[in-house]
Protein backbone atom coordinates (compact mmCIF):
# COMPACT_ATOMS: atom_id res chain seq x y z
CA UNK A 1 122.46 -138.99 52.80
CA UNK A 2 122.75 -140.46 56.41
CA UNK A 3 119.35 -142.36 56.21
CA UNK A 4 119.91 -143.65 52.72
CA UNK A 5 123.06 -145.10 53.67
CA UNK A 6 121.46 -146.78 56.92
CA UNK A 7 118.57 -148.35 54.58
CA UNK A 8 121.02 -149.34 52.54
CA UNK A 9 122.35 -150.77 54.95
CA UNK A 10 119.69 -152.55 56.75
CA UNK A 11 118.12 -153.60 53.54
CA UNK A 12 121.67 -155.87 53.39
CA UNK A 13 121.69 -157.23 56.76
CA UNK A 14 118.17 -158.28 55.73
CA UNK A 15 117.99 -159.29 51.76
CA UNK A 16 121.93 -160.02 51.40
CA UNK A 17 124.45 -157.99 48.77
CA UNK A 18 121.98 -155.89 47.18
CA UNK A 19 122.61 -153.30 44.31
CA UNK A 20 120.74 -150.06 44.53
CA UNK A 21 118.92 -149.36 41.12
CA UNK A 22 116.85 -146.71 41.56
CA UNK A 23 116.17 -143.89 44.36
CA UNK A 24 112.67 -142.46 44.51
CA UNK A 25 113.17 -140.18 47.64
CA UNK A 26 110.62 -137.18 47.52
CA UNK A 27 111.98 -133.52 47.83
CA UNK A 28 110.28 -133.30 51.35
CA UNK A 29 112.42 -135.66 52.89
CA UNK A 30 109.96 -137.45 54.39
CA UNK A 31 111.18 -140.81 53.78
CA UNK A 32 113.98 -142.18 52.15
CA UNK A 33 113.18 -144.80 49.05
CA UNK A 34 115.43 -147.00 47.33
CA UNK A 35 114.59 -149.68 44.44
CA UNK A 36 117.17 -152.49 45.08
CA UNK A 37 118.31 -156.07 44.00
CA UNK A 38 119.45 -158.95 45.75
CA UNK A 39 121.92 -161.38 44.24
CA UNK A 40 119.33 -163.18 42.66
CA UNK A 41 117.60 -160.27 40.77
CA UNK A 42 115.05 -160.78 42.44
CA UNK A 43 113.18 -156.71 43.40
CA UNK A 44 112.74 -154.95 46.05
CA UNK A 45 111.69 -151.91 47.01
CA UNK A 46 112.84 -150.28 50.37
CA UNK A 47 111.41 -147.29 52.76
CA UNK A 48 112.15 -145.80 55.55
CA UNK A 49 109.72 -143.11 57.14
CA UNK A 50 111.97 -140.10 59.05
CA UNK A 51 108.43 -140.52 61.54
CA UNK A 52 106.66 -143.65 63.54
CA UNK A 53 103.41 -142.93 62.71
CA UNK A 54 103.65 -142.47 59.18
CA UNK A 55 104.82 -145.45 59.08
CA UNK A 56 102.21 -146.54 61.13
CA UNK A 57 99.67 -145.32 58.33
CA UNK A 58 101.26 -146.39 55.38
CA UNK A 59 101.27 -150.07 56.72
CA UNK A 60 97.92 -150.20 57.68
CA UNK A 61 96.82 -148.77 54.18
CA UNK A 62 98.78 -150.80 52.38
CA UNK A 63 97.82 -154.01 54.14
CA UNK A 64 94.08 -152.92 53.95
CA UNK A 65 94.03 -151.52 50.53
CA UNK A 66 96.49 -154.15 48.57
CA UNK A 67 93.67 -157.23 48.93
CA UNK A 68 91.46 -155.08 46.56
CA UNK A 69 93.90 -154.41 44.05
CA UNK A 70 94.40 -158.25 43.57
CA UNK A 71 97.87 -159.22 41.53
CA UNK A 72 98.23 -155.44 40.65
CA UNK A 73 99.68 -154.63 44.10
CA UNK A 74 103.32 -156.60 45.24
CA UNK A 75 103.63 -158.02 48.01
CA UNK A 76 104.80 -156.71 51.31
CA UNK A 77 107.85 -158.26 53.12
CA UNK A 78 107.51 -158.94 56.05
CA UNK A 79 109.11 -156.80 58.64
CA UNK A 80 112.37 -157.32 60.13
């Protein structure tokens, strides 16, 4: 509960008053996931790894990998 309050959290100081939609935290409690909305309803989808380097990975695959999928894949914010 401690980490989804800090992304909550963060995901503020960074996106503004956002409403949390959505959580879609696996039961391994890897990393905390929360679907969010700013104040313009605008989506956003927010992680945070409990590890470095699995963050590490996922970044690098996703910035790799998302050119192939074309428009299928959304964008990635940049990091903050």
């Amino acid at each position: 509960m401690a980490v989804r309050l800090a992304l909550q959290a963060y995901l503020s100081s960074v996106l503004g008053e956002v409403r949390v939609f959505a959580e879609h935290t696996h039961p391994h409690g890897e990393a905390c996931v929360l679907a969010v909305e700013d104040a313009d309803g605008r989506r956003w989808i927010g992680k945070q790894h409990r590890r470095f380097r699995a963050w590490q990975r996922e970044e690098r695959a996703y910035i790799r990998w998302t050119p192939a999928l074309g428009g299928a894949a959304p964008p990635c914010a940049p990091r903050m």
